[in-house]
Protein backbone atom coordinates (compact mmCIF):
# COMPACT_ATOMS: atom_id res chain seq x y z
CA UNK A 1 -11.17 15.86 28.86
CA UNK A 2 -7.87 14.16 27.41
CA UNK A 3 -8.45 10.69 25.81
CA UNK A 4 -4.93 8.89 25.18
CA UNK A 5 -5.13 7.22 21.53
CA UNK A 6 -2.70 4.04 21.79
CA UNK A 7 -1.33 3.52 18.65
CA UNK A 8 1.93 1.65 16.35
CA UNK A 9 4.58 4.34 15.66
CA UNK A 10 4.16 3.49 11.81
CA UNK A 11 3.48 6.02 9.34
CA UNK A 12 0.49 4.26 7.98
CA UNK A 13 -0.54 3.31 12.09
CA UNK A 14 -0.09 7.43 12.95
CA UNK A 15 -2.21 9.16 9.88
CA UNK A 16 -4.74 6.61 11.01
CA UNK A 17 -4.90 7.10 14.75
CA UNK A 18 -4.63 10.99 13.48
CA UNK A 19 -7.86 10.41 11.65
CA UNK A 20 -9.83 9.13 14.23
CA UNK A 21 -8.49 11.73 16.80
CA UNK A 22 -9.51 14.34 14.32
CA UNK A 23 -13.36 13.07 14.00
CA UNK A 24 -12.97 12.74 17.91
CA UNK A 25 -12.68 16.02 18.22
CA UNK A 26 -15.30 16.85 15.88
CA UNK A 27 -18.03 15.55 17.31
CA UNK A 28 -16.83 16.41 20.83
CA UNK A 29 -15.76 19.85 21.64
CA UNK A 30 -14.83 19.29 25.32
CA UNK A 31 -12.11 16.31 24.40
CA UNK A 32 -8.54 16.90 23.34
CA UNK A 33 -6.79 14.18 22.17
CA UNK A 34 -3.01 12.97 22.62
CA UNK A 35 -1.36 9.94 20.38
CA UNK A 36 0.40 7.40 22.57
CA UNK A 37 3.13 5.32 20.40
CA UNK A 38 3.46 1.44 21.39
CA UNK A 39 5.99 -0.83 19.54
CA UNK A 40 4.43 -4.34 19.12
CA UNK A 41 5.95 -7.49 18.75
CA UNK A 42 5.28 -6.93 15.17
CA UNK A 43 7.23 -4.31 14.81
CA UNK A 44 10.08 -5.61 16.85
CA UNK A 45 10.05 -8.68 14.49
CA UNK A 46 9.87 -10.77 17.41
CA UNK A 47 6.62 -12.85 19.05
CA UNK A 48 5.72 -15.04 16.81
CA UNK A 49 3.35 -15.04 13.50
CA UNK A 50 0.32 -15.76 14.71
CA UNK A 51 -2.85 -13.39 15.01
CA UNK A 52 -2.88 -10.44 16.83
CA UNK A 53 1.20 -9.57 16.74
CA UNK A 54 1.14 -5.92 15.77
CA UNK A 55 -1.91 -5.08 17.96
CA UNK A 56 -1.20 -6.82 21.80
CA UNK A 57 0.78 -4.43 23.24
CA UNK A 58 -1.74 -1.41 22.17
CA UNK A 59 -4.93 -3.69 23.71
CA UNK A 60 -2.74 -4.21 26.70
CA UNK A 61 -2.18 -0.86 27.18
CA UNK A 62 -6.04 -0.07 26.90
CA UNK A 63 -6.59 -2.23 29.32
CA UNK A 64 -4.37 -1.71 31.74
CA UNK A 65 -5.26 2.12 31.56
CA UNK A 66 -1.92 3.47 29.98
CA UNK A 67 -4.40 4.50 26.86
CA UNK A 68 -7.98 4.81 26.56
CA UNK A 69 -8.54 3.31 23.30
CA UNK A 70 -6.80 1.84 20.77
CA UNK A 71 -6.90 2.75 17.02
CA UNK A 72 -6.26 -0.51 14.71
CA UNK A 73 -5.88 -1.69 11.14
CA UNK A 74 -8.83 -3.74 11.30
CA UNK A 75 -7.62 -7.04 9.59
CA UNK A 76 -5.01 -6.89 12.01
CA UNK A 77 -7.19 -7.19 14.96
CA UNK A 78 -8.02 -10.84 15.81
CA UNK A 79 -11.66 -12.07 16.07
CA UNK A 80 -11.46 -12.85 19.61
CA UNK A 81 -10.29 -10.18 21.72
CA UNK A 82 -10.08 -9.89 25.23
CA UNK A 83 -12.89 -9.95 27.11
CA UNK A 84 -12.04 -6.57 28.90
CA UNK A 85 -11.90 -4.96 25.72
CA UNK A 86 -14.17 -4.27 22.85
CA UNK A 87 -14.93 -3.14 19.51
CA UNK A 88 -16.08 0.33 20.37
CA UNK A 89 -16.76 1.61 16.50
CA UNK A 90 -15.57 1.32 12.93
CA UNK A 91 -15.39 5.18 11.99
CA UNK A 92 -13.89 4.39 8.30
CA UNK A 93 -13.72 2.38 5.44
CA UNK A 94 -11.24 2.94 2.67
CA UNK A 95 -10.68 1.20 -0.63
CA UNK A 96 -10.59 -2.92 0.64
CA UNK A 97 -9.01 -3.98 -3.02
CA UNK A 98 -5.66 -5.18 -3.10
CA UNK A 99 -3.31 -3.80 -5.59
CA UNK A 100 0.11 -4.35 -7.74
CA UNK A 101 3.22 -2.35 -7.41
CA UNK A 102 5.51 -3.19 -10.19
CA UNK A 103 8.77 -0.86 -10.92
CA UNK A 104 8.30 -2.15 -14.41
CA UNK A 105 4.77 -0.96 -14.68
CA UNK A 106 3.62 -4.79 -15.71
CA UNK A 107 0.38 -6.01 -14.28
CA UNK A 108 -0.47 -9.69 -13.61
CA UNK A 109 -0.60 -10.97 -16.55
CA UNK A 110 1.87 -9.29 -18.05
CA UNK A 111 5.19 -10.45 -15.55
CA UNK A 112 7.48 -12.19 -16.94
CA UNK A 113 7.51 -16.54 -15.82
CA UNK A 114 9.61 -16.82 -12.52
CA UNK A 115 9.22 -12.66 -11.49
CA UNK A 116 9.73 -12.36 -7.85
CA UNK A 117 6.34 -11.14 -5.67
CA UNK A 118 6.87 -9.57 -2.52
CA UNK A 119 3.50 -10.77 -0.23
CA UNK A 120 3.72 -12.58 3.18
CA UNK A 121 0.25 -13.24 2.92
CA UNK A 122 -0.95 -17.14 2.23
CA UNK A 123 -4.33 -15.36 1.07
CA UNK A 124 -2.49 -13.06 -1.19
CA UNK A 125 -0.10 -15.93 -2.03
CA UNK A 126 -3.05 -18.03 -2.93
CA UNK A 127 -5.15 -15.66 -4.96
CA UNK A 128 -2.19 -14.67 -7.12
CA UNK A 129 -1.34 -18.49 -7.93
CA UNK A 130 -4.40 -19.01 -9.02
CA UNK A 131 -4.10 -17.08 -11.80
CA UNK A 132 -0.59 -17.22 -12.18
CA UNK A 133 0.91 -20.78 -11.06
CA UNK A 134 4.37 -19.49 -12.72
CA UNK A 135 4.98 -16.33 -10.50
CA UNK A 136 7.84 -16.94 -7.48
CA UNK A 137 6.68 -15.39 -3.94
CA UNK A 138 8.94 -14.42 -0.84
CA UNK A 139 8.18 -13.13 2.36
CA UNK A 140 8.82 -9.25 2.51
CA UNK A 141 9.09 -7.29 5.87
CA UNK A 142 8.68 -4.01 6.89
CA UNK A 143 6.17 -0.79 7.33
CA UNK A 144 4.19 -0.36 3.77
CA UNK A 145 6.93 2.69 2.49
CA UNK A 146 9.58 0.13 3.63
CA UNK A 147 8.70 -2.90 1.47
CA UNK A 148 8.04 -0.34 -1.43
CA UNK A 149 11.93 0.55 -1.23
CA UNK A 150 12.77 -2.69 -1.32
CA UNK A 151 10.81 -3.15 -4.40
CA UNK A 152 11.73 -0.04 -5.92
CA UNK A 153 15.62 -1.15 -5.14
CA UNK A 154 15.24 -4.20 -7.19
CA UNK A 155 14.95 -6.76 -4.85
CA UNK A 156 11.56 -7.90 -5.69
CA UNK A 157 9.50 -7.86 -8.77
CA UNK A 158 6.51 -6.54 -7.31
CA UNK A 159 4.41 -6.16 -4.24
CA UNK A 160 1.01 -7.05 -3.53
CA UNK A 161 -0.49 -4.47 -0.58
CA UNK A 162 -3.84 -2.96 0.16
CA UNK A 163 -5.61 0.02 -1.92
CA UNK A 164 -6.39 1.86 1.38
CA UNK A 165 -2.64 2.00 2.72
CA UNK A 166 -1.68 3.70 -0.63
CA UNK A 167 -4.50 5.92 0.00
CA UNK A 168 -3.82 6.72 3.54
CA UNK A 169 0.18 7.27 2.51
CA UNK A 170 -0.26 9.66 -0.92
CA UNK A 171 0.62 6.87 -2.94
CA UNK A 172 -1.71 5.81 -5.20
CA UNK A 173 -0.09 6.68 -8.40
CA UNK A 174 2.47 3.59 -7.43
CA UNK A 175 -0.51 1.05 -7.93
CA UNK A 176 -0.09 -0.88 -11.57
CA UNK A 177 -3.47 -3.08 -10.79
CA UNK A 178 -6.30 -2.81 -8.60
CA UNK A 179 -7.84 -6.32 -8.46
CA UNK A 180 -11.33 -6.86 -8.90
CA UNK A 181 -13.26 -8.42 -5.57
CA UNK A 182 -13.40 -11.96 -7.57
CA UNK A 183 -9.82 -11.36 -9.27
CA UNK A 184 -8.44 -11.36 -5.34
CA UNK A 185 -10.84 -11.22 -2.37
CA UNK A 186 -9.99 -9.25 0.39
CA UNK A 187 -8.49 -10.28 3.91
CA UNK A 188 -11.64 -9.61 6.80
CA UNK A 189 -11.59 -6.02 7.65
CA UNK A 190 -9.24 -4.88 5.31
CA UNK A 191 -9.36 -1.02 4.80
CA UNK A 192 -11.02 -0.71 8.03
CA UNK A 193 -9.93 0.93 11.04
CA UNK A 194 -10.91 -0.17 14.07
CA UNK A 195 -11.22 1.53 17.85
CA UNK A 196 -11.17 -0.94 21.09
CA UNK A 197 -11.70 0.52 24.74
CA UNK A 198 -12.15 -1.30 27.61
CA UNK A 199 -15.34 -2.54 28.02
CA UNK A 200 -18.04 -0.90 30.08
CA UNK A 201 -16.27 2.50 29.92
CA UNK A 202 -18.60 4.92 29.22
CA UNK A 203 -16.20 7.50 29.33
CA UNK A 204 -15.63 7.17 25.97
CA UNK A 205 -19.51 6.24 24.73
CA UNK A 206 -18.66 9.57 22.12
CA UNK A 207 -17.64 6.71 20.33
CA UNK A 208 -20.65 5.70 18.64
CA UNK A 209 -20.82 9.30 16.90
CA UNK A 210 -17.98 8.35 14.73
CA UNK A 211 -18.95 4.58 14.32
CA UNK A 212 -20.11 4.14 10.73
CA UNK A 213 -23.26 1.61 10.98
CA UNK A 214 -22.61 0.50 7.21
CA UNK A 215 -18.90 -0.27 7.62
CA UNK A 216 -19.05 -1.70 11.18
CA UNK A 217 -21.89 -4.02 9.59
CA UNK A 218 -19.73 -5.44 7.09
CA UNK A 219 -16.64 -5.95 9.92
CA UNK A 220 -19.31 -8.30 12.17
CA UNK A 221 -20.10 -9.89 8.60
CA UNK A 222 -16.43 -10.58 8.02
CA UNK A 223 -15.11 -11.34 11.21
CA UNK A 224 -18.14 -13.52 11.81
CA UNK A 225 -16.87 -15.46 8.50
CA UNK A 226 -13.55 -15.80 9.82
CA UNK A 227 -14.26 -16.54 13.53
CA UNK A 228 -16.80 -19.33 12.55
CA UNK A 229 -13.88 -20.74 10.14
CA UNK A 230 -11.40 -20.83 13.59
CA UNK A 231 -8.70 -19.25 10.95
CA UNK A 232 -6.73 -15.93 11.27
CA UNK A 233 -5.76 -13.20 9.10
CA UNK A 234 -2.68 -15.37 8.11
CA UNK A 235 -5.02 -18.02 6.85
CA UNK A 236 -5.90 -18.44 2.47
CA UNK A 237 -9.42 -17.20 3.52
CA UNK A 238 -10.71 -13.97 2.47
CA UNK A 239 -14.08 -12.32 2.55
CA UNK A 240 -15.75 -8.76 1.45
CA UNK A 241 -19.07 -7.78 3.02
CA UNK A 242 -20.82 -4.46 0.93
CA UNK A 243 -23.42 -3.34 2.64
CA UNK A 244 -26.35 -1.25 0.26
CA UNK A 245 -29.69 -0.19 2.22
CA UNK A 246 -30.33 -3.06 4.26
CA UNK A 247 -28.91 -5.89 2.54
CA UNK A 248 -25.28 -7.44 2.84
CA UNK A 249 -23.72 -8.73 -0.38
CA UNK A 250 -20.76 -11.41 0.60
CA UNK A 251 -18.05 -12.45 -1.26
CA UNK A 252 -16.29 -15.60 0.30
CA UNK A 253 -12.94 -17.73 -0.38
CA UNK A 254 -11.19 -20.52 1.27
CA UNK A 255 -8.14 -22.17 -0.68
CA UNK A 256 -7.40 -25.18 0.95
CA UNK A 257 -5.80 -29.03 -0.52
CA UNK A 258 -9.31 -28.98 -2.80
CA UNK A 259 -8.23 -25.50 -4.46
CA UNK A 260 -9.76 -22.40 -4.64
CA UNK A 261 -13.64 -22.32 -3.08
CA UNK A 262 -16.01 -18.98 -3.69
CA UNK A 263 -19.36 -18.31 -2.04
CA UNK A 264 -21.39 -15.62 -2.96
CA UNK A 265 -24.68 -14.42 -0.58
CA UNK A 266 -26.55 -11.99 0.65
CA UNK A 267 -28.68 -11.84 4.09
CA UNK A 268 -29.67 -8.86 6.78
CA UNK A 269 -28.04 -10.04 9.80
CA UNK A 270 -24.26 -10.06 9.11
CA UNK A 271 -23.10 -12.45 11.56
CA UNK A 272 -25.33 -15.09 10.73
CA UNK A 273 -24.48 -14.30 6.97
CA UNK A 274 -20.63 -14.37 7.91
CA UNK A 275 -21.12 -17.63 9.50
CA UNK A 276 -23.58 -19.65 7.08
CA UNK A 277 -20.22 -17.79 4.20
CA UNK A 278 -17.89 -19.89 6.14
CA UNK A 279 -20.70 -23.31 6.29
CA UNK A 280 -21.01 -22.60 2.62
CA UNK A 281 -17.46 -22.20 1.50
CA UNK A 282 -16.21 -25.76 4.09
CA UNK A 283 -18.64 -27.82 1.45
């Protein structure tokens, strides 16, 4: 049986739809796997910024049957989806910290005043300010190797990215900081991949051998948080959902006009804890 894995043509978007092909065919013997590449809006730097620009074109394509599922960063994927599609599994879980990547080897504290960060993230954008209101921030396009160029080539100061696209790439030696959970919280999902099919299609129920129960916990948790909040990846909000035995630990922020709002808790269902994070964190 062939199962067509839509999927961006990025390096980061291929060694992950290459991951989940690979467990695929783990766990199922009689399935052989071919990687389907789909330029997004995203990629094309065209369609907007809202939610959902570098995964629209793979969820179409699941849809319409050109694929049969579709391998996503998580945080990339917005909280409501399609109703012909759904969110088949979570099969991994990488480092959700964000990190620093500074030519000059300086972490936060030590830039110098008026140092250039390269983040088009209002979360990251937000976090960072925080704790230093003195730091400059532009926009930076491009894959995750292409903004590191541009930092390495002097045109920013530093980048902020994630932990688990360093990981994924062979580039962790490039990170100067990993931030602590309070220090920066993470954007929903981030580190996550996640798999959408069309829904009903129990072609493809070999899914749930690959879904990790633990990490597709914390994703309801998160997304829950966010969906309740009516914001999108784009937004200052950021949550991190741990999951140990049967308890969820959450980790909430919201910067708004007011400043910078954390919420700690800890429940057993994770979307009502996601959505009593976001009640919590609008006080």
């Amino acid at each position: 049986m062939r199962v067509r894995i839509g999927t961006r043509g990025s390096e980061l978007a291929l060694l992950q739809a290459r991951s989940v092909a690979e467990q695929i065919e783990s766990v199922q013997s009689d399935v052989y796997t071919e990687l389907v590449e789909i330029e997004t809006s995203g990629d094309r730097g065209r369609g907007g910024k809202g939610p959902g620009m570098f995964v629209k074109e793979v969820n179409r394509a699941v849809a319409e049957g050109e694929v049969d599922i579709g391998v996503h960063s998580l945080k990339d994927l917005p909280t409501d989806i399609p109703t012909e599609l759904s969110l088949a599994c979570v099969p991994e879980r990488l480092s959700p910290n964000d990190v620093l990547v500074s030519p000059s080897e300086d972490d936060i504290h030590s830039l110098p005043s008026g140092s250039i960060i390269g983040t088009g993230s209002l979360r990251r954008r937000a976090e960072i300010s925080a704790q230093r209101s003195d730091l400059e921030f532009e926009k930076i396009r491009g894959n995750v190797d292409t903004r590191m160029g541009k930092v390495e080539g002097g045109e920013y100061d530093a980048l902020i990215t994630s932990m688990a696209a360093l990981e994924r790439l062979g580039l962790t030696e490039k990170a100067v900081q990993e931030f602590e959970f309070e220090e920066v919280v993470p954007a929903a999902g981030q580190g996550s991949l996640g798999v959408v099919k069309r829904t009903g299609d129990g072609d493809v129920d070999f899914l749930n051998s690959i879904d990790d129960e633990d990490f597709h916990r914390e994703a309801i948790c998160e997304r829950a948080y966010l969906k309740e909040l009516g914001l999108g990846c784009r937004a200052g909000a950021g949550i991190i959902a741990r999951v140990k035995d049967a308890e969820i630990k959450s980790l909430a922020v919201l910067h708004d006009s007011e400043g910078r709002r954390l919420v700690k808790l800890q429940g057993k269902d994770p979307a009502e804890l996601g959505r009593r994070a976001a009640s919590e964190v609008r006080k």
